[in-house]
Every structure is written in C-alpha cells, then in structure tokens.
PDB file of N, CA and C in Angstrom:
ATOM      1  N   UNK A   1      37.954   0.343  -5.077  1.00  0.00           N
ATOM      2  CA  UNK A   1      37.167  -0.879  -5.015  1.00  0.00           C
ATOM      3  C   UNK A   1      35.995  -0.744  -5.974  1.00  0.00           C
ATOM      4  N   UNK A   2      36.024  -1.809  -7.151  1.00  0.00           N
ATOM      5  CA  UNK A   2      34.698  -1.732  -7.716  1.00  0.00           C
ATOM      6  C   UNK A   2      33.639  -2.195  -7.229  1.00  0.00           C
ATOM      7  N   UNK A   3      32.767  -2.090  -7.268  1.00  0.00           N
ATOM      8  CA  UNK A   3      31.121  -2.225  -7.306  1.00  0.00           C
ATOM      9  C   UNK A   3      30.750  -3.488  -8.796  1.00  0.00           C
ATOM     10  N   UNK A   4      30.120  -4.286  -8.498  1.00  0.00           N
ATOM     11  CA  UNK A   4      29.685  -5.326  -9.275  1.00  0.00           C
ATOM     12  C   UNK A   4      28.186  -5.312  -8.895  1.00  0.00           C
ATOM     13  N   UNK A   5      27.195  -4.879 -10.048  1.00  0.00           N
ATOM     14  CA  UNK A   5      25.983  -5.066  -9.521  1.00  0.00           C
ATOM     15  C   UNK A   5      25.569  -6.613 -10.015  1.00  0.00           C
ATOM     16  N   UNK A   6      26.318  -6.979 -10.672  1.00  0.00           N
ATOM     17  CA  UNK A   6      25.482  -8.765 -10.402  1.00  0.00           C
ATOM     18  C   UNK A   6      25.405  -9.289  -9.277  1.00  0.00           C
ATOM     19  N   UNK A   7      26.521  -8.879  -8.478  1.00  0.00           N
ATOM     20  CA  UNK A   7      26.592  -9.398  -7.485  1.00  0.00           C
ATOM     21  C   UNK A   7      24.979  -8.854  -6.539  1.00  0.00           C
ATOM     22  N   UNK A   8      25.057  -7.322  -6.406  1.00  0.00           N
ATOM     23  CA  UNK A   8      23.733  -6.907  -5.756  1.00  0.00           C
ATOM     24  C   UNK A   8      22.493  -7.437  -6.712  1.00  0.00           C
ATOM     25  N   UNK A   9      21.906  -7.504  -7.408  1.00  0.00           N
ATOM     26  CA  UNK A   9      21.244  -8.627  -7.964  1.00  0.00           C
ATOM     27  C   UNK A   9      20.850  -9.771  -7.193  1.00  0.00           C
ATOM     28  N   UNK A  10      21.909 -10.057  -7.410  1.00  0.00           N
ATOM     29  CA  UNK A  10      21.733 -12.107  -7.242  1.00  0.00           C
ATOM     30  C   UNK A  10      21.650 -12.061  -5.480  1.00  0.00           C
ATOM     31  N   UNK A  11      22.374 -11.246  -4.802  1.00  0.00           N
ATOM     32  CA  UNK A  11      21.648 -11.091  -3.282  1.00  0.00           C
ATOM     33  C   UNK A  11      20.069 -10.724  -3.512  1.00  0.00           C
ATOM     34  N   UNK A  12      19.782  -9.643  -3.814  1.00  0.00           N
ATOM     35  CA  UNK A  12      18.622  -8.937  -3.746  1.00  0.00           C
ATOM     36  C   UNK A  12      17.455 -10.944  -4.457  1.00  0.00           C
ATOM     37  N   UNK A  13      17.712 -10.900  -5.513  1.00  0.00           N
ATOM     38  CA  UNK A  13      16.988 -12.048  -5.821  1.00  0.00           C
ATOM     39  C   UNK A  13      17.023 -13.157  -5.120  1.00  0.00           C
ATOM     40  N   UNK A  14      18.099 -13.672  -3.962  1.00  0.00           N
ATOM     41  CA  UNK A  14      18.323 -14.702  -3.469  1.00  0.00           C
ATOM     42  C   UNK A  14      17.371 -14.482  -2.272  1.00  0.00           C
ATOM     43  N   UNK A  15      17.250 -13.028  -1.493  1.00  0.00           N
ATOM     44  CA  UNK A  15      16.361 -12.505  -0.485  1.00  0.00           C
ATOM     45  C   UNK A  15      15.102 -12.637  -0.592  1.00  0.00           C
ATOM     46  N   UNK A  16      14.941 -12.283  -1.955  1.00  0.00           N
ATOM     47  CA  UNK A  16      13.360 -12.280  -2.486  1.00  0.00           C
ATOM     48  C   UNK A  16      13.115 -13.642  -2.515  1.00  0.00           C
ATOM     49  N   UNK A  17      13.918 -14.304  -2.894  1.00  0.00           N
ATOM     50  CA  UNK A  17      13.055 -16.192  -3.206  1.00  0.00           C
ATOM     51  C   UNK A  17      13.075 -16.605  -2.153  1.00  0.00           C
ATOM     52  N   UNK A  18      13.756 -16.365  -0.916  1.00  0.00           N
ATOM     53  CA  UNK A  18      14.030 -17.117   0.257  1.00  0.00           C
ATOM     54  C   UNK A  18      12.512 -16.741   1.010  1.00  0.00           C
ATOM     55  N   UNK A  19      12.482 -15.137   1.029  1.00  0.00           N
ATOM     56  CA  UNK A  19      10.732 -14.813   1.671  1.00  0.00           C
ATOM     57  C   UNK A  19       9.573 -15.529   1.053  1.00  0.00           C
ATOM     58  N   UNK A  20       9.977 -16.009   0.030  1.00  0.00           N
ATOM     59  CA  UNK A  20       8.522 -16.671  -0.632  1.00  0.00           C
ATOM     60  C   UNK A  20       8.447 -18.008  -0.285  1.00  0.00           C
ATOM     61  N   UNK A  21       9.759 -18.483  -0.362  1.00  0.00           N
ATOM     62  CA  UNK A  21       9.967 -20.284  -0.142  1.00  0.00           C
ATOM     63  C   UNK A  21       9.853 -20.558   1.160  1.00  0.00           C
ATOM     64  N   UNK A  22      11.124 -20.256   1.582  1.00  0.00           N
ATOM     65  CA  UNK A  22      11.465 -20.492   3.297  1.00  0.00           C
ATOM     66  C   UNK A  22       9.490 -20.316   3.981  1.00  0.00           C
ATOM     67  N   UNK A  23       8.641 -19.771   3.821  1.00  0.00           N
ATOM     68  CA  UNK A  23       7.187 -20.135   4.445  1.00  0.00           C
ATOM     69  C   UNK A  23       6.565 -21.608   4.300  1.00  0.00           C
ATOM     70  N   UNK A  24       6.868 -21.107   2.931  1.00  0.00           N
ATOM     71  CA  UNK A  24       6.407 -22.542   2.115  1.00  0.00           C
ATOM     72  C   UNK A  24       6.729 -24.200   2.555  1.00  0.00           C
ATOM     73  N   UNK A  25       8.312 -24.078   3.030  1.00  0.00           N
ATOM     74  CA  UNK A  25       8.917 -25.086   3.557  1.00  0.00           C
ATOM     75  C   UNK A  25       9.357 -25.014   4.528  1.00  0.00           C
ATOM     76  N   UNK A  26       8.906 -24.277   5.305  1.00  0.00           N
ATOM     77  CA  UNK A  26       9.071 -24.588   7.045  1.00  0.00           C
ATOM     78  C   UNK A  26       7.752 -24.649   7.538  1.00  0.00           C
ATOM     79  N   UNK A  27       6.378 -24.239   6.868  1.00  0.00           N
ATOM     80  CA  UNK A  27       5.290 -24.309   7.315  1.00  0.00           C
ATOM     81  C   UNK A  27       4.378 -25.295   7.178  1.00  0.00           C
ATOM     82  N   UNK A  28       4.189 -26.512   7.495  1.00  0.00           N
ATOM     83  CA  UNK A  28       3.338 -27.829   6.531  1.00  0.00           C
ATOM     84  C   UNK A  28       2.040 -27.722   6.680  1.00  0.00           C
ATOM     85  N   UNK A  29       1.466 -27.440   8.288  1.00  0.00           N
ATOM     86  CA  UNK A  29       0.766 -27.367   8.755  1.00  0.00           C
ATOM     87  C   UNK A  29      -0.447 -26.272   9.077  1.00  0.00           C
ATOM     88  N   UNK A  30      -1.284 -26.907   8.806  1.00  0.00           N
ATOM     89  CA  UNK A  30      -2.432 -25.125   8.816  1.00  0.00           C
ATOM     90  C   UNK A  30      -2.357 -24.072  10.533  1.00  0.00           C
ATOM     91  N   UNK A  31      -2.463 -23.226  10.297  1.00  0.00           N
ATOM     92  CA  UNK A  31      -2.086 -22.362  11.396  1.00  0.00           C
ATOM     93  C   UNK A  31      -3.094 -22.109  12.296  1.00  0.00           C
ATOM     94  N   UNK A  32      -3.520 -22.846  13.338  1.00  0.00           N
ATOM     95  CA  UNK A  32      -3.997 -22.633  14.372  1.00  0.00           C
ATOM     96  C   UNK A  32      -4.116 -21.451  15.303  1.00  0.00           C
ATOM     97  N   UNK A  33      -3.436 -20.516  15.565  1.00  0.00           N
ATOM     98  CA  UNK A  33      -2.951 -19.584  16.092  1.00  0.00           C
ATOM     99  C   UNK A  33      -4.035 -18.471  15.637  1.00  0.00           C
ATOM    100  N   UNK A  34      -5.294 -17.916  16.359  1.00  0.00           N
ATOM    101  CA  UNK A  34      -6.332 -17.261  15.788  1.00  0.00           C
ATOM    102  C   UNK A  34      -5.157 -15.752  15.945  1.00  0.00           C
ATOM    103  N   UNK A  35      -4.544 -15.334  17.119  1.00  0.00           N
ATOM    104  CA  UNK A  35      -3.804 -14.099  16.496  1.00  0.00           C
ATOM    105  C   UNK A  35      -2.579 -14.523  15.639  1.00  0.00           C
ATOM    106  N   UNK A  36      -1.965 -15.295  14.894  1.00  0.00           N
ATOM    107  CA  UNK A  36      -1.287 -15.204  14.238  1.00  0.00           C
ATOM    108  C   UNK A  36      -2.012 -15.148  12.471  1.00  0.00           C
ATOM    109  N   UNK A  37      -3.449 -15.955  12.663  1.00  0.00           N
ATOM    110  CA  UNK A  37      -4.052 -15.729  11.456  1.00  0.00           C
ATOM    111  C   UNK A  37      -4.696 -14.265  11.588  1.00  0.00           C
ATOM    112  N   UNK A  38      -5.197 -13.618  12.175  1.00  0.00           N
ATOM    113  CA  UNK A  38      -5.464 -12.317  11.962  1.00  0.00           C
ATOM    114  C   UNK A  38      -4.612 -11.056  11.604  1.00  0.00           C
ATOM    115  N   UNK A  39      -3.154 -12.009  12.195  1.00  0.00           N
ATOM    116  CA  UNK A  39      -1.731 -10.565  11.511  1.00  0.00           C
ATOM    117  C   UNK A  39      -1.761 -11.012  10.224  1.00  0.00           C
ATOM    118  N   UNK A  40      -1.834 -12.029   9.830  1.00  0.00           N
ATOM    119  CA  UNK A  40      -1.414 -12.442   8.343  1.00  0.00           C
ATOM    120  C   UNK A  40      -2.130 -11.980   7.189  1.00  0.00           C
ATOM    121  N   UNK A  41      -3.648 -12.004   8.068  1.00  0.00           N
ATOM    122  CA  UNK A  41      -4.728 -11.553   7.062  1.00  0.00           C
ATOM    123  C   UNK A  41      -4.884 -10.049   7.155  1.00  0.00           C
ATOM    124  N   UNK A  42      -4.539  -9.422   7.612  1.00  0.00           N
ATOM    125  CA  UNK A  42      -4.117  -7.949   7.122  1.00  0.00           C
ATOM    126  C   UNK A  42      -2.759  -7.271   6.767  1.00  0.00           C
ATOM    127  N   UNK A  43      -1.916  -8.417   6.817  1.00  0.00           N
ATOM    128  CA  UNK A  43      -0.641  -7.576   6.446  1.00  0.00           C
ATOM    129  C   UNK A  43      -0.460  -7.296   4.495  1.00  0.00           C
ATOM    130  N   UNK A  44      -1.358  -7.976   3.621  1.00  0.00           N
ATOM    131  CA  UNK A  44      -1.348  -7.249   2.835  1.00  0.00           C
ATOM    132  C   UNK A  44      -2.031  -5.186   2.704  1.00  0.00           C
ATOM    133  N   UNK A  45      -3.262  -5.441   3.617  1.00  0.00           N
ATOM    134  CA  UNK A  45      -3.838  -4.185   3.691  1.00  0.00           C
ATOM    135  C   UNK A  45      -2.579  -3.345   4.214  1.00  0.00           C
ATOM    136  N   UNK A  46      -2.205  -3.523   5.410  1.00  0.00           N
ATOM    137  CA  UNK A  46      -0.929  -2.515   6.018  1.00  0.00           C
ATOM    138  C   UNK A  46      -0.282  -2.501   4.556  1.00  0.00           C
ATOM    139  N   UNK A  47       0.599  -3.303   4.007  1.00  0.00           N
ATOM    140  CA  UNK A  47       1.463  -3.118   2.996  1.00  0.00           C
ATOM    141  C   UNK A  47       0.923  -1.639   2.062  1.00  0.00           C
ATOM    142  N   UNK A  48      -0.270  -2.307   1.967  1.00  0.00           N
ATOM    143  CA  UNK A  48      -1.157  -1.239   0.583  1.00  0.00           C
ATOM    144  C   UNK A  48      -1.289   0.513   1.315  1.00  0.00           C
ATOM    145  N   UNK A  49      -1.397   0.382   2.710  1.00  0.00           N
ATOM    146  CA  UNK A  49      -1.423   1.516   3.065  1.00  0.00           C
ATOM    147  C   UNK A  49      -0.682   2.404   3.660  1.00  0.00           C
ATOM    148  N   UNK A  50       0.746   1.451   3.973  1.00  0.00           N
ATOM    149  CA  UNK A  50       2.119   1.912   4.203  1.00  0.00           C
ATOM    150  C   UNK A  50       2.908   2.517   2.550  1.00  0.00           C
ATOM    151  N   UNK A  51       2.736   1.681   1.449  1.00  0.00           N
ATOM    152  CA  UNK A  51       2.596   2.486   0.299  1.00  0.00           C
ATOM    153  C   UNK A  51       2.062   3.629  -0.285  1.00  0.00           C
ATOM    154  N   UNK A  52       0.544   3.448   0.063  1.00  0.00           N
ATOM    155  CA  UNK A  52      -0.441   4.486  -0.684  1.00  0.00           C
ATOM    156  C   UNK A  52      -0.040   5.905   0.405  1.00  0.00           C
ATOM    157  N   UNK A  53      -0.423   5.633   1.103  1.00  0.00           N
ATOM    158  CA  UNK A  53       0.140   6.922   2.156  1.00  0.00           C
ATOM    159  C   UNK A  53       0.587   8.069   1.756  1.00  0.00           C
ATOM    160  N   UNK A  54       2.050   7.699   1.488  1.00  0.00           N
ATOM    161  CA  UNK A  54       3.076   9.116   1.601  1.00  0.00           C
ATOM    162  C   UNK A  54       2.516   9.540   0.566  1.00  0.00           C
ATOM    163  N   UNK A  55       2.640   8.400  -1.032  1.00  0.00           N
ATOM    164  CA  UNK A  55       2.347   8.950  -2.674  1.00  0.00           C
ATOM    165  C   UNK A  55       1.214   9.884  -1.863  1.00  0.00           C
ATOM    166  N   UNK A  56      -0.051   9.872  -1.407  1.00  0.00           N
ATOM    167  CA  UNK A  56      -1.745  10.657  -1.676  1.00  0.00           C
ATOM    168  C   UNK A  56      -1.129  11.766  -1.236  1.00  0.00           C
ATOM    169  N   UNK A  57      -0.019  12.261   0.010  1.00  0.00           N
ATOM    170  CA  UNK A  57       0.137  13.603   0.073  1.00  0.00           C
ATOM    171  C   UNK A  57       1.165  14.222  -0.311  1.00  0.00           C
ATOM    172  N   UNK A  58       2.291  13.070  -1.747  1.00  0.00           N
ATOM    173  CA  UNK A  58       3.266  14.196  -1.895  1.00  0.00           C
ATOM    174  C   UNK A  58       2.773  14.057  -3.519  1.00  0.00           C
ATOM    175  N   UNK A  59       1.948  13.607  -3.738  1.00  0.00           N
ATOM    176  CA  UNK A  59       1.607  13.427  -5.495  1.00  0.00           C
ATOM    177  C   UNK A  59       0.697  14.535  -6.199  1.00  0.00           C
ATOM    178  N   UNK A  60      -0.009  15.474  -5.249  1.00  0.00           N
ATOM    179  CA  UNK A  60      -0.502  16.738  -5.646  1.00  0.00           C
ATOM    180  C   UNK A  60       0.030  17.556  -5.279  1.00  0.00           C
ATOM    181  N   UNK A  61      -0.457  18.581  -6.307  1.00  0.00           N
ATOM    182  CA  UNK A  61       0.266  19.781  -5.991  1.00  0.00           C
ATOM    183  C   UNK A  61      -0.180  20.637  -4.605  1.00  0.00           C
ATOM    184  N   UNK A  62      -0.699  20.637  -3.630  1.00  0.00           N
ATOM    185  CA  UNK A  62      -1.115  20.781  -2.864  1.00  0.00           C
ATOM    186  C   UNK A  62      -1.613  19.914  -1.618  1.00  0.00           C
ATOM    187  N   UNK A  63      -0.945  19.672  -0.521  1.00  0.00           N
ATOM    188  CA  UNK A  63      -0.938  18.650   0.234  1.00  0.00           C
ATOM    189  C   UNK A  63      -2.428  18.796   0.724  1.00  0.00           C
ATOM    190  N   UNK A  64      -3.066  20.003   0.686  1.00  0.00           N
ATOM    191  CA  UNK A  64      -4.190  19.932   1.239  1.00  0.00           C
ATOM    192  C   UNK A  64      -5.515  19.146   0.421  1.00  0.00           C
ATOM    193  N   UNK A  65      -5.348  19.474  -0.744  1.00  0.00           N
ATOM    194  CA  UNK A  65      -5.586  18.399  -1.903  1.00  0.00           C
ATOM    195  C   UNK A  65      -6.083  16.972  -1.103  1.00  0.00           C
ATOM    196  N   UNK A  66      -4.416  16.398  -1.271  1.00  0.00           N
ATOM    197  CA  UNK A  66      -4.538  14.798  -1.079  1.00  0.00           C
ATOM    198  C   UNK A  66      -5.150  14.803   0.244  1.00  0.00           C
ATOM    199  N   UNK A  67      -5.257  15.643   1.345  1.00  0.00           N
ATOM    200  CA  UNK A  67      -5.462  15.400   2.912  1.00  0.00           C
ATOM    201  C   UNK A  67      -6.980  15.150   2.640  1.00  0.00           C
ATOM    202  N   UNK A  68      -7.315  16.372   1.684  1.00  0.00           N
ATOM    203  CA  UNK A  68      -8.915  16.294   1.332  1.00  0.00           C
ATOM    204  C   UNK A  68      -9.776  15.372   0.972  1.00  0.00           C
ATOM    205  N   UNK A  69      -9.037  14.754  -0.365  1.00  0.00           N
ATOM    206  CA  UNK A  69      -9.161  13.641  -0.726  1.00  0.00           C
ATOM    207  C   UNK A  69      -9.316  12.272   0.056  1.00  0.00           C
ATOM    208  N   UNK A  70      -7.662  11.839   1.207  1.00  0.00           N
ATOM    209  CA  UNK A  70      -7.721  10.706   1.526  1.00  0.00           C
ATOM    210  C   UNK A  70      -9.219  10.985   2.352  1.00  0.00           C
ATOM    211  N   UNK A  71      -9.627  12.239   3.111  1.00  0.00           N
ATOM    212  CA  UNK A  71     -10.657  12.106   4.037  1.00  0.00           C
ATOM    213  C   UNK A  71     -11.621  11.665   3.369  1.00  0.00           C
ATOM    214  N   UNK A  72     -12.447  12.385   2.383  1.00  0.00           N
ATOM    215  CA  UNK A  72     -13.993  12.094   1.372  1.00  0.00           C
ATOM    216  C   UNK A  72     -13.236  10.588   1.408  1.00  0.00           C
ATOM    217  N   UNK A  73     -12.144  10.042   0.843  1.00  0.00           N
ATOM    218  CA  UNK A  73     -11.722   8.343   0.280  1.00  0.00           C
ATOM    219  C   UNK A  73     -12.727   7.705   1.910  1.00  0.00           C
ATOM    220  N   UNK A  74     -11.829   8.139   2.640  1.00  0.00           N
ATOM    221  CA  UNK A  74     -12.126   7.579   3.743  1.00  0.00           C
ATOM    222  C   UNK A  74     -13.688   7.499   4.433  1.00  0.00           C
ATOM    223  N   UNK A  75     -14.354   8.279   4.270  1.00  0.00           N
ATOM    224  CA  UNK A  75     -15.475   8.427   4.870  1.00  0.00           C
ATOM    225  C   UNK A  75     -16.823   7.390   4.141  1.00  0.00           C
ATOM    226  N   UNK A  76     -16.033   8.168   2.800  1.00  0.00           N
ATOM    227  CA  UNK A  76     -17.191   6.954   1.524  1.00  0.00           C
ATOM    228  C   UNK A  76     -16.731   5.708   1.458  1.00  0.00           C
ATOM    229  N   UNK A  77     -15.707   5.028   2.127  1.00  0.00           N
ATOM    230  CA  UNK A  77     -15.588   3.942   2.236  1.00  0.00           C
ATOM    231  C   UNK A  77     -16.043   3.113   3.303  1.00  0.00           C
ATOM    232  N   UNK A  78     -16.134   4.411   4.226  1.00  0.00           N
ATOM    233  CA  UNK A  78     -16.636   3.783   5.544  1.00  0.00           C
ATOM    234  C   UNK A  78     -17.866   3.797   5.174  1.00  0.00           C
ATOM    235  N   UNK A  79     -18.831   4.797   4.505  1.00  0.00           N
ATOM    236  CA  UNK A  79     -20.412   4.253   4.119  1.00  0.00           C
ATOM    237  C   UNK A  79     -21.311   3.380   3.175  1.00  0.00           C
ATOM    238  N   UNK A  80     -19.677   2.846   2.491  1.00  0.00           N
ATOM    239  CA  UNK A  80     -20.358   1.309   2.020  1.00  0.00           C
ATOM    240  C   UNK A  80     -19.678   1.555   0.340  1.00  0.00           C
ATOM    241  N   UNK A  81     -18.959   2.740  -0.034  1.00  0.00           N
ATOM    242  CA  UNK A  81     -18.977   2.799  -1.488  1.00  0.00           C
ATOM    243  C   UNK A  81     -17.820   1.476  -1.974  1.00  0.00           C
ATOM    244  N   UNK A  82     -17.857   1.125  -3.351  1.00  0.00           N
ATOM    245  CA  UNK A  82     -16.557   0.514  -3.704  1.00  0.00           C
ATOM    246  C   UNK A  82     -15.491   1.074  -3.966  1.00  0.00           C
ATOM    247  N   UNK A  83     -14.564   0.327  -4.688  1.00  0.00           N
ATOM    248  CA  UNK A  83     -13.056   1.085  -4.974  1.00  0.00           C
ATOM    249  C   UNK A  83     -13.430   2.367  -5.826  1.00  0.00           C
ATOM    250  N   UNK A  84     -14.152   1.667  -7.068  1.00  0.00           N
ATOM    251  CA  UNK A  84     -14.213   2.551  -8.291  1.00  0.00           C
ATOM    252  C   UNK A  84     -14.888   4.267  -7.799  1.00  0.00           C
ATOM    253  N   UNK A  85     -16.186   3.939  -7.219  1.00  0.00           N
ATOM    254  CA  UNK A  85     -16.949   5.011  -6.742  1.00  0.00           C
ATOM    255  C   UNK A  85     -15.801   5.840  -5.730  1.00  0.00           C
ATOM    256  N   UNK A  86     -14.900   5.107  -4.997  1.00  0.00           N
ATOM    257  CA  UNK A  86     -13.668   5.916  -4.175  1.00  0.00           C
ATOM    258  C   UNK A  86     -12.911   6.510  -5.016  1.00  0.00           C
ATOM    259  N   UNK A  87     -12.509   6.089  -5.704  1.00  0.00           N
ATOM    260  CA  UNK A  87     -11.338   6.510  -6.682  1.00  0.00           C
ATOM    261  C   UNK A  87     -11.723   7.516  -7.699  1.00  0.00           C
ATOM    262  N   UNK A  88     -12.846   7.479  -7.554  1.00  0.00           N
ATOM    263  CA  UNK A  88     -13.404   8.757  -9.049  1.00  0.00           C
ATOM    264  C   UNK A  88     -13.833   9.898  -8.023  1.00  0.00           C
ATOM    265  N   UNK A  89     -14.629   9.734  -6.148  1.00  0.00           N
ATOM    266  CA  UNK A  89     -14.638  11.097  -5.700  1.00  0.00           C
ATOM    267  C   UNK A  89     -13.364  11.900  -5.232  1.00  0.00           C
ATOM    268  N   UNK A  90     -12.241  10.607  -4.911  1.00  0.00           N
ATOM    269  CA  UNK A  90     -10.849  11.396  -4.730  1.00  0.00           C
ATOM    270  C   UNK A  90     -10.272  12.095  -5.900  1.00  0.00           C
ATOM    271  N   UNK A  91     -10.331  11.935  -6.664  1.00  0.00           N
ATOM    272  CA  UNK A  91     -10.224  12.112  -7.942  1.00  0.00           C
ATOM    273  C   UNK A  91     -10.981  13.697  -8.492  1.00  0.00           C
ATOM    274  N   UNK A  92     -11.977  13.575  -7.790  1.00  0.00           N
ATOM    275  CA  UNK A  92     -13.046  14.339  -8.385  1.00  0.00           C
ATOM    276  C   UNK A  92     -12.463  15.816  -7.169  1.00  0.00           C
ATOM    277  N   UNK A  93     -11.995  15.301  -5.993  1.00  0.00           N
ATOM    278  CA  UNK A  93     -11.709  16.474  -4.476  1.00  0.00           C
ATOM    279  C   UNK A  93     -10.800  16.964  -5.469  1.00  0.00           C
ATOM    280  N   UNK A  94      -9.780  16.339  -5.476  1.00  0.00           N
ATOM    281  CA  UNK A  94      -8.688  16.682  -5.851  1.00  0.00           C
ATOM    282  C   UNK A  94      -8.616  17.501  -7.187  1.00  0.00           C
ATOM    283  N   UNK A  95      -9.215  17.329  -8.239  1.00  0.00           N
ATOM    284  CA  UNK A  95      -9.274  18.356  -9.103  1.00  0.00           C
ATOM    285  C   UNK A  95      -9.961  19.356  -9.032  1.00  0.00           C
ATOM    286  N   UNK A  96     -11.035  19.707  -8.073  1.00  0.00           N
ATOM    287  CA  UNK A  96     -11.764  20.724  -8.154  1.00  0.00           C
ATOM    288  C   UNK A  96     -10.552  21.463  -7.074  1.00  0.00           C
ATOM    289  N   UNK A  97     -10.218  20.779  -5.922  1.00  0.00           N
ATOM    290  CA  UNK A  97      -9.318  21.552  -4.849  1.00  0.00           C
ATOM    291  C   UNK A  97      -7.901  22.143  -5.477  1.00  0.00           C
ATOM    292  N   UNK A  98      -7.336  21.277  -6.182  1.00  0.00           N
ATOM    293  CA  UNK A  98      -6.355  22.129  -7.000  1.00  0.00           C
ATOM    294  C   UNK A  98      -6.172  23.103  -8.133  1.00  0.00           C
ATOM    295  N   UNK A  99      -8.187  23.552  -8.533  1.00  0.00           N
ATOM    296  CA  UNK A  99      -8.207  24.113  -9.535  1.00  0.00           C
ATOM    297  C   UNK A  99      -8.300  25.708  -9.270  1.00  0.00           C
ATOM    298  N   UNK A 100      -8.890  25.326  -7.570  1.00  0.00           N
ATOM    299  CA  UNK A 100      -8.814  26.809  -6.945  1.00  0.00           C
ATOM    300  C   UNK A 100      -7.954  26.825  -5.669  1.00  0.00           C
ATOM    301  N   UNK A 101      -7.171  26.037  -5.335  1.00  0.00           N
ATOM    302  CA  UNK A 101      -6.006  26.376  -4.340  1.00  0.00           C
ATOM    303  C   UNK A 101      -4.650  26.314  -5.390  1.00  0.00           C
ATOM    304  N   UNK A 102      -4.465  26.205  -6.237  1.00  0.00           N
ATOM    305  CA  UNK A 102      -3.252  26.238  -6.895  1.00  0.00           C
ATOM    306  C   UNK A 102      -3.573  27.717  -7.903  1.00  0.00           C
TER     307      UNK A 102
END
C-alpha cells in the first residue's frame, strides 16, 4: 500500500483551517461566560509554556543549567523584570553554569 502525502497535507491543512474558521462561524456573539473568558485568555500563555518547557531542559548541555536558569527566569520575572532583562540573565546562568559544570 502506498502512502500519498498530498493526501496527509490536504487533511493536516483542512484541520488547521477548520480550528481557525469553525470559531469564527459558530461564534457571533461576545462571550459572556467570565470562566470561559479567563480559559481563553491564557491559553495562549499555557501554549508558550507547554512548548518552552521541555526545549529549557533538554537544549543545554546540562539539565542543571536550564533548571538554573528557568529558576533566576522565574524569580526575576516575578520581581517585575521584562522579557529582554529575562532572557539575557538566563542566558547569562546558563553560560557561566555550563562553563564550569561541563
């Protein structure tokens, strides 16, 4: 039996347009529902952190590294820093931690 990937394609693309549309046109009306607007308004964050996740502890060479890292990420975010200032001290754990644990 062959395999036809146009075929997986044109599913995969037909899935993808249907999640974007099918909201669009079954929904007319603004959403009332204070817990249904509060899942909605974080399910991009979950997305970003169901992604970022695994990559921070399998993307160094040392898991203790990224553990190090997401923590300082985490803490300086909780004390008010922005992305950039996050991203340059994880950045910053992580190379000093892999320069003497590796």
């Amino acid at each position: 039996m062959t395999h036809n990937i146009y075929i997986y394609i044109a599913i995969m693309a037909g899935v993808t347009y249907a999640i974007r549309v099918l909201p669009l046109t079954l929904i007319r009306k603004q959403i009332k529902n204070r817990f249904l607007q509060s899942f909605l308004y974080y399910v991009p964050y979950v997305t970003l952190a169901v992604m970022t996740f695994p990559a921070i502890m399998d993307v160094t060479q040392s898991p203790i590294a990224g553990a190090a890292a997401l923590i300082v990420g985490i803490v300086a975010a909780w004390l008010g820093a922005g992305l950039f200032p996050v991203s340059v001290l994880c950045c910053i754990v992580v190379f000093v931690l892999e320069l003497f644990l590796v």
